[in-house]
PDB file of N, CA and C in Angstrom:
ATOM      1  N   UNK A   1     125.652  57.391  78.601  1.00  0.00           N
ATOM      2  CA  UNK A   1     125.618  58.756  79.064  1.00  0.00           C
ATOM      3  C   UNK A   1     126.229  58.801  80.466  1.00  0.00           C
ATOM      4  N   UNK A   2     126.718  59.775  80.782  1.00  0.00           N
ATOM      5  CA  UNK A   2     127.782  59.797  82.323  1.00  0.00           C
ATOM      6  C   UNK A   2     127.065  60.627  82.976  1.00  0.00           C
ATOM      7  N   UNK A   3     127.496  60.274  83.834  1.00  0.00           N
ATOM      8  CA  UNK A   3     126.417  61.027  85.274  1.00  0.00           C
ATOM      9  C   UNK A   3     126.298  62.732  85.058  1.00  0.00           C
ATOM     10  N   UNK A   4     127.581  63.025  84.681  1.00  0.00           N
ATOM     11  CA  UNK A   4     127.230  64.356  84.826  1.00  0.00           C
ATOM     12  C   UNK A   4     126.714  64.663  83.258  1.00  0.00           C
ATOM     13  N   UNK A   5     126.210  64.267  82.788  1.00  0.00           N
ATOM     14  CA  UNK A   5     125.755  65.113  81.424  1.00  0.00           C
ATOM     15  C   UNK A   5     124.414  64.403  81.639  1.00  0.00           C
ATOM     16  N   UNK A   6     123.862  63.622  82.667  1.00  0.00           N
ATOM     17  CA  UNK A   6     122.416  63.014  82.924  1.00  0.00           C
ATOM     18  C   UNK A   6     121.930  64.407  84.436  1.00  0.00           C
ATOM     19  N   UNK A   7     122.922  65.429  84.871  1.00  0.00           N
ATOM     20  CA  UNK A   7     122.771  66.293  85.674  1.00  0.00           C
ATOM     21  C   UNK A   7     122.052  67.318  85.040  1.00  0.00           C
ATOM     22  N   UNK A   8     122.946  67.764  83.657  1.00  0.00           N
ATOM     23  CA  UNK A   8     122.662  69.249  82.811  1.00  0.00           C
ATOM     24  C   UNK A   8     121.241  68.658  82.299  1.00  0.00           C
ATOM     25  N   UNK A   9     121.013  68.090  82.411  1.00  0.00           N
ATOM     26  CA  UNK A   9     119.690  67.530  81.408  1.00  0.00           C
ATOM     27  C   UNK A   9     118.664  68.271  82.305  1.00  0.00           C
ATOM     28  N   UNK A  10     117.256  68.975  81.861  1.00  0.00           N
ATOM     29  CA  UNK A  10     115.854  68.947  82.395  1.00  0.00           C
ATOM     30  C   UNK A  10     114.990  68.074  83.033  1.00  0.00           C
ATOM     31  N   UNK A  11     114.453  68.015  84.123  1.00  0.00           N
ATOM     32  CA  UNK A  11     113.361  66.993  84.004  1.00  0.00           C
ATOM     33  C   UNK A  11     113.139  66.098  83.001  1.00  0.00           C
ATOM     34  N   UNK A  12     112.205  67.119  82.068  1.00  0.00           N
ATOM     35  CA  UNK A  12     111.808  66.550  80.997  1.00  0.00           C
ATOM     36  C   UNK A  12     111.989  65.945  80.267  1.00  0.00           C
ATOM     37  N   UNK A  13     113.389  66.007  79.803  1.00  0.00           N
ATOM     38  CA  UNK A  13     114.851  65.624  79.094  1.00  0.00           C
ATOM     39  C   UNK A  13     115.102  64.091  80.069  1.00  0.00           C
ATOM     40  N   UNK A  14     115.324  64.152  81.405  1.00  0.00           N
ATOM     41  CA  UNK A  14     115.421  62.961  81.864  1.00  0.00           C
ATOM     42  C   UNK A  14     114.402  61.999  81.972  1.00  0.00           C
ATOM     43  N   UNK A  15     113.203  62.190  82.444  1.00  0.00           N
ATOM     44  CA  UNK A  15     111.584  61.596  81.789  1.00  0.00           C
ATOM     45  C   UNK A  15     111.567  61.412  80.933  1.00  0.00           C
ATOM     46  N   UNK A  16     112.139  61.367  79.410  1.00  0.00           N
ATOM     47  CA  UNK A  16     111.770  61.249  77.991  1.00  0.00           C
ATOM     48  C   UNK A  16     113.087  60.202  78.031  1.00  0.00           C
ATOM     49  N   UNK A  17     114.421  60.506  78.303  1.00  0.00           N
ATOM     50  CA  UNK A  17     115.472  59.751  78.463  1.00  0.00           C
ATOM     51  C   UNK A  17     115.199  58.388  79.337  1.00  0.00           C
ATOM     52  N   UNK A  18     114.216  57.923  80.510  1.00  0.00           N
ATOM     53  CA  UNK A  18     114.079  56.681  80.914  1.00  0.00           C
ATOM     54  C   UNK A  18     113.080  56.186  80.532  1.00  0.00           C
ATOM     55  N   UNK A  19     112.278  56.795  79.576  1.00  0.00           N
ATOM     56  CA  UNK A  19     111.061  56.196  78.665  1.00  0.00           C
ATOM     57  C   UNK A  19     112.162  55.601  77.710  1.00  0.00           C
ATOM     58  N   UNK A  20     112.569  56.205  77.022  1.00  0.00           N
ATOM     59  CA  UNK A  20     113.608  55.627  75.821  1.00  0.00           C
ATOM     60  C   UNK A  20     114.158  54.309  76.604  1.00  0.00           C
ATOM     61  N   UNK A  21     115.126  54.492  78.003  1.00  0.00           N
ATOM     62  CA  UNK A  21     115.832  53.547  78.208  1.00  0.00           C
ATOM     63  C   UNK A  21     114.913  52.439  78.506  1.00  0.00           C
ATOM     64  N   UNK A  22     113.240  52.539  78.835  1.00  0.00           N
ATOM     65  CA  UNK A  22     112.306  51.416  78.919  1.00  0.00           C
ATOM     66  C   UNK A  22     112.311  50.071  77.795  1.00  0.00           C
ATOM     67  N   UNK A  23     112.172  51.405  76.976  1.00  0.00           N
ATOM     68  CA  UNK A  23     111.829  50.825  75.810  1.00  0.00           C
ATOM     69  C   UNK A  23     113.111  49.598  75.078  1.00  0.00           C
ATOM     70  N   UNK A  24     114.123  50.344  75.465  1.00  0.00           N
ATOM     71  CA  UNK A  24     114.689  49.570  74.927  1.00  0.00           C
ATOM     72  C   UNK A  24     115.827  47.967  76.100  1.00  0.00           C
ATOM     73  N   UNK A  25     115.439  48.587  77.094  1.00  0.00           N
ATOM     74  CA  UNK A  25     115.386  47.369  78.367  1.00  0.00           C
ATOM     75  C   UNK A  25     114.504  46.033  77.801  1.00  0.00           C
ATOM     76  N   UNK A  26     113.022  46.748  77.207  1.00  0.00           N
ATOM     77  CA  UNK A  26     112.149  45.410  76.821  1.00  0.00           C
ATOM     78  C   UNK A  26     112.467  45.102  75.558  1.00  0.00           C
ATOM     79  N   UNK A  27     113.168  45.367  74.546  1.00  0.00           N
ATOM     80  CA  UNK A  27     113.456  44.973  73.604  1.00  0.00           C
ATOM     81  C   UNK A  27     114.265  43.887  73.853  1.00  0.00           C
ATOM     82  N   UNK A  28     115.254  43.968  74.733  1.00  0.00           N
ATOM     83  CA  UNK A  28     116.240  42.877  75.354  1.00  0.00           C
ATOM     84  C   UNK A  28     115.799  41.763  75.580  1.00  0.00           C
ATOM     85  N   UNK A  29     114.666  42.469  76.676  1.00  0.00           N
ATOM     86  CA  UNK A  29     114.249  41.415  77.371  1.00  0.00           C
ATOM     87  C   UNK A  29     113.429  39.904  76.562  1.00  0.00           C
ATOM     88  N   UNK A  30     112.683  40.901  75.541  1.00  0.00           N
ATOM     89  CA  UNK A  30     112.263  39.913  74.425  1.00  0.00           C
ATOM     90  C   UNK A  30     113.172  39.111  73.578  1.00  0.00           C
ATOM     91  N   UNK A  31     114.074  39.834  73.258  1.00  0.00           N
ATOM     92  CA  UNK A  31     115.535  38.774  72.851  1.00  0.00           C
ATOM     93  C   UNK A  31     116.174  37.794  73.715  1.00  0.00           C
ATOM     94  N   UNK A  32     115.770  38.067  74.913  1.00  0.00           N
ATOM     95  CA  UNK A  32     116.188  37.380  75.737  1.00  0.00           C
ATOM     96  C   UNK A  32     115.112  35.907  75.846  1.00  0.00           C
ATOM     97  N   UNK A  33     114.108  36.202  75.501  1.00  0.00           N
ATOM     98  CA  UNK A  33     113.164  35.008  75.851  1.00  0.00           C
ATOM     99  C   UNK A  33     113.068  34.648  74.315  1.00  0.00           C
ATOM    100  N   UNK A  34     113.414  34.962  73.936  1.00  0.00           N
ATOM    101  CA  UNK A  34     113.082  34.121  72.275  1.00  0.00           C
ATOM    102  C   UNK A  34     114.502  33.369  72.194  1.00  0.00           C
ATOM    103  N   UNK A  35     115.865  33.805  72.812  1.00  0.00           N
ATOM    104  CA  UNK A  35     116.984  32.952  72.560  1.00  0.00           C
ATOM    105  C   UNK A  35     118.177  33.825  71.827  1.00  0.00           C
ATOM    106  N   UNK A  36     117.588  35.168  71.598  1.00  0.00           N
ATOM    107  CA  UNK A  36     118.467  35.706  70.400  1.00  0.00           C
ATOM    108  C   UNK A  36     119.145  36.302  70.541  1.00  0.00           C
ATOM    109  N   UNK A  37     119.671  36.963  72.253  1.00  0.00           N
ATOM    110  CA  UNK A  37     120.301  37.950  72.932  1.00  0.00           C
ATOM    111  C   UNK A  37     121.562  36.601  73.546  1.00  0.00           C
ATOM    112  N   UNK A  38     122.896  37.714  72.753  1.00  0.00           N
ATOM    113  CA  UNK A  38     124.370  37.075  73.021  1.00  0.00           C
ATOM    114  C   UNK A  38     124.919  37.999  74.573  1.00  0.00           C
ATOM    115  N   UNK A  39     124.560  39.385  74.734  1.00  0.00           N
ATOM    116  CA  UNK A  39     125.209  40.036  75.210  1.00  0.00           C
ATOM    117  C   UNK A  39     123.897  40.500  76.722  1.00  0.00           C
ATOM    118  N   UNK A  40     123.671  39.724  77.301  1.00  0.00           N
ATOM    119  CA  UNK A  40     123.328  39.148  78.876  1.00  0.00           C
ATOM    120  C   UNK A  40     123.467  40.659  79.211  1.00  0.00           C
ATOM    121  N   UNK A  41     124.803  41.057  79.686  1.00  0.00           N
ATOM    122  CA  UNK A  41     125.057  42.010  80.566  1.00  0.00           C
ATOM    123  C   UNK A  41     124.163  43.413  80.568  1.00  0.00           C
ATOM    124  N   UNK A  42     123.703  43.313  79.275  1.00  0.00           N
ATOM    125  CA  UNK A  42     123.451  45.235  78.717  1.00  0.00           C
ATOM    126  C   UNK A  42     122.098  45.091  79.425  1.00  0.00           C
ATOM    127  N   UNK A  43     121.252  43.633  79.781  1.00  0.00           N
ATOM    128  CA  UNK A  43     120.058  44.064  80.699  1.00  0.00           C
ATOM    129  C   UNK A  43     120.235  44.823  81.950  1.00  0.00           C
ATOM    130  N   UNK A  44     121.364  44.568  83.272  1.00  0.00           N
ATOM    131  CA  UNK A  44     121.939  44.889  84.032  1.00  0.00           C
ATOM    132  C   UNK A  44     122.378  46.073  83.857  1.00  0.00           C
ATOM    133  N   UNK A  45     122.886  46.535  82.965  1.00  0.00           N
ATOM    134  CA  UNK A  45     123.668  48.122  82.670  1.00  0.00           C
ATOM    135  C   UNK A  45     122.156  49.272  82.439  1.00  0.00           C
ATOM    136  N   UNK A  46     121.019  48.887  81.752  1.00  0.00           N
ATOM    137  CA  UNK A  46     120.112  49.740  81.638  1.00  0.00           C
ATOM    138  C   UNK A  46     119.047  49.768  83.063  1.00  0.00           C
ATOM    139  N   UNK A  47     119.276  48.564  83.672  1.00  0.00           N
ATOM    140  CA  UNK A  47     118.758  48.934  84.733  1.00  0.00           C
ATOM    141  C   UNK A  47     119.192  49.803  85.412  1.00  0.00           C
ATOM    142  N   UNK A  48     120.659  49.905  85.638  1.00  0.00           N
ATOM    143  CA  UNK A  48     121.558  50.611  86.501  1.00  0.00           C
ATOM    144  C   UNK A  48     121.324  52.122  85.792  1.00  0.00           C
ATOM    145  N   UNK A  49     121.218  52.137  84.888  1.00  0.00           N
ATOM    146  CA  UNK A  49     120.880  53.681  84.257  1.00  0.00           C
ATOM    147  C   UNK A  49     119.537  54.306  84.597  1.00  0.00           C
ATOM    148  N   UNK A  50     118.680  53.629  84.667  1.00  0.00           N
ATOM    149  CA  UNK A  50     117.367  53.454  84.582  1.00  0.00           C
ATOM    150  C   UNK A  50     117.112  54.042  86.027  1.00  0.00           C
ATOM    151  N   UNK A  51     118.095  53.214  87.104  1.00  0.00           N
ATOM    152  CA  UNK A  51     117.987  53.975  88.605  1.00  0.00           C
ATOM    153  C   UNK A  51     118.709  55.022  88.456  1.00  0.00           C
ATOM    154  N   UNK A  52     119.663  55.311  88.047  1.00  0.00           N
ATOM    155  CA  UNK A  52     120.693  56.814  88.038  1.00  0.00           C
ATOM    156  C   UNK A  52     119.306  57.836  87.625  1.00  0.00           C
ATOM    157  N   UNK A  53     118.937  57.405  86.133  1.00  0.00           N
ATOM    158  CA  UNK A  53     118.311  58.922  86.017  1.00  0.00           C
ATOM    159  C   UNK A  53     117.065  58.979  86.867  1.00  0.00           C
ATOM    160  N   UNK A  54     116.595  57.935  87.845  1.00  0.00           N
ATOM    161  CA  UNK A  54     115.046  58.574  88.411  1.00  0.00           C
ATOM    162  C   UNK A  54     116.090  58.723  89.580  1.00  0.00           C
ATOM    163  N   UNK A  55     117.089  58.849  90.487  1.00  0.00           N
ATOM    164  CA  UNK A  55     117.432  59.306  91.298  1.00  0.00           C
ATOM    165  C   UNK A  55     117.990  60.517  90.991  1.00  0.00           C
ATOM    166  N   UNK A  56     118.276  60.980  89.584  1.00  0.00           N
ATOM    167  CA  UNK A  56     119.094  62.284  89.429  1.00  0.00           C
ATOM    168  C   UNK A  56     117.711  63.339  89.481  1.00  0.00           C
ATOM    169  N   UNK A  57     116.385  62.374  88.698  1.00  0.00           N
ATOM    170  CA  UNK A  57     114.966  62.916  89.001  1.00  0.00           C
ATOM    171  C   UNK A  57     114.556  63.544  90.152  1.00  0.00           C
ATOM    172  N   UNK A  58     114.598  62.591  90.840  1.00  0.00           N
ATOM    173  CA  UNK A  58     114.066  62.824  92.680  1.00  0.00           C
ATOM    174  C   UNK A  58     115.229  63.754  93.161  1.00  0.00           C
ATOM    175  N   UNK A  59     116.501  64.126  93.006  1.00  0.00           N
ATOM    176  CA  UNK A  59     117.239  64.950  93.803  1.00  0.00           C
ATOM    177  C   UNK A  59     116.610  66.817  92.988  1.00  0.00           C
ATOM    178  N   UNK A  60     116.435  66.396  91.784  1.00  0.00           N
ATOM    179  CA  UNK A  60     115.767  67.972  90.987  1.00  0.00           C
ATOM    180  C   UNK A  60     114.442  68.228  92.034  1.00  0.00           C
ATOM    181  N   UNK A  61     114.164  67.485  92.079  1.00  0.00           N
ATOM    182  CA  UNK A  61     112.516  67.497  92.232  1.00  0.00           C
ATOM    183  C   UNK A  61     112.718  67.900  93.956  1.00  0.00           C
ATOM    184  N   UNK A  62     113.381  67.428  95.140  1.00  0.00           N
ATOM    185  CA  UNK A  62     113.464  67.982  96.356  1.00  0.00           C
ATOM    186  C   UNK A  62     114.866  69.235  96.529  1.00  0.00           C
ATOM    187  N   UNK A  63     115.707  69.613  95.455  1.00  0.00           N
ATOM    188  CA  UNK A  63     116.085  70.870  95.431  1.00  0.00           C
ATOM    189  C   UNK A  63     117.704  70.563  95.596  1.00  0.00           C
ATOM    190  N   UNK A  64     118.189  69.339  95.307  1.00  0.00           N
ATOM    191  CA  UNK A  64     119.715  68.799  95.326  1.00  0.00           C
ATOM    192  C   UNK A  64     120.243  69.435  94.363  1.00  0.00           C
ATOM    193  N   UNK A  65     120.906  68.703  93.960  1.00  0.00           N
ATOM    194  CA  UNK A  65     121.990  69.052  93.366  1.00  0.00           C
ATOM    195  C   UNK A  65     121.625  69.409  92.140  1.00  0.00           C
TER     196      UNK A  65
END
């Protein structure tokens, strides 16, 4: 998802969107400790998402953008 279509989104919509991206961060992460995860990087990329949408959060929430 690109920054600006993580903008048009609601609160709510973004709160429900970094629950999802939780969820599936620990799915990784468990592939990751069992041996079964080829593709390393995508832990790093959901983190990085993971901060985008609670900072796109916190700018709704004090009256940004």
């Amino acid at each position: 998802m690109k920054l600006e279509e993580m903008r048009k989104l609601s609160t709510t919509e973004l709160n429900q969107e970094v629950l999802k991206t939780k969820g599936e961060l620990f799915e990784l992460r468990m592939k990751l400790a069992s041996g079964t995860l080829r593709e390393t990087h995508k832990i790093n990329e959901l983190r990085k998402q993971i901060a985008k949408l609670k900072t796109i959060i916190k700018e709704k929430e004090n009256g940004g953008k």
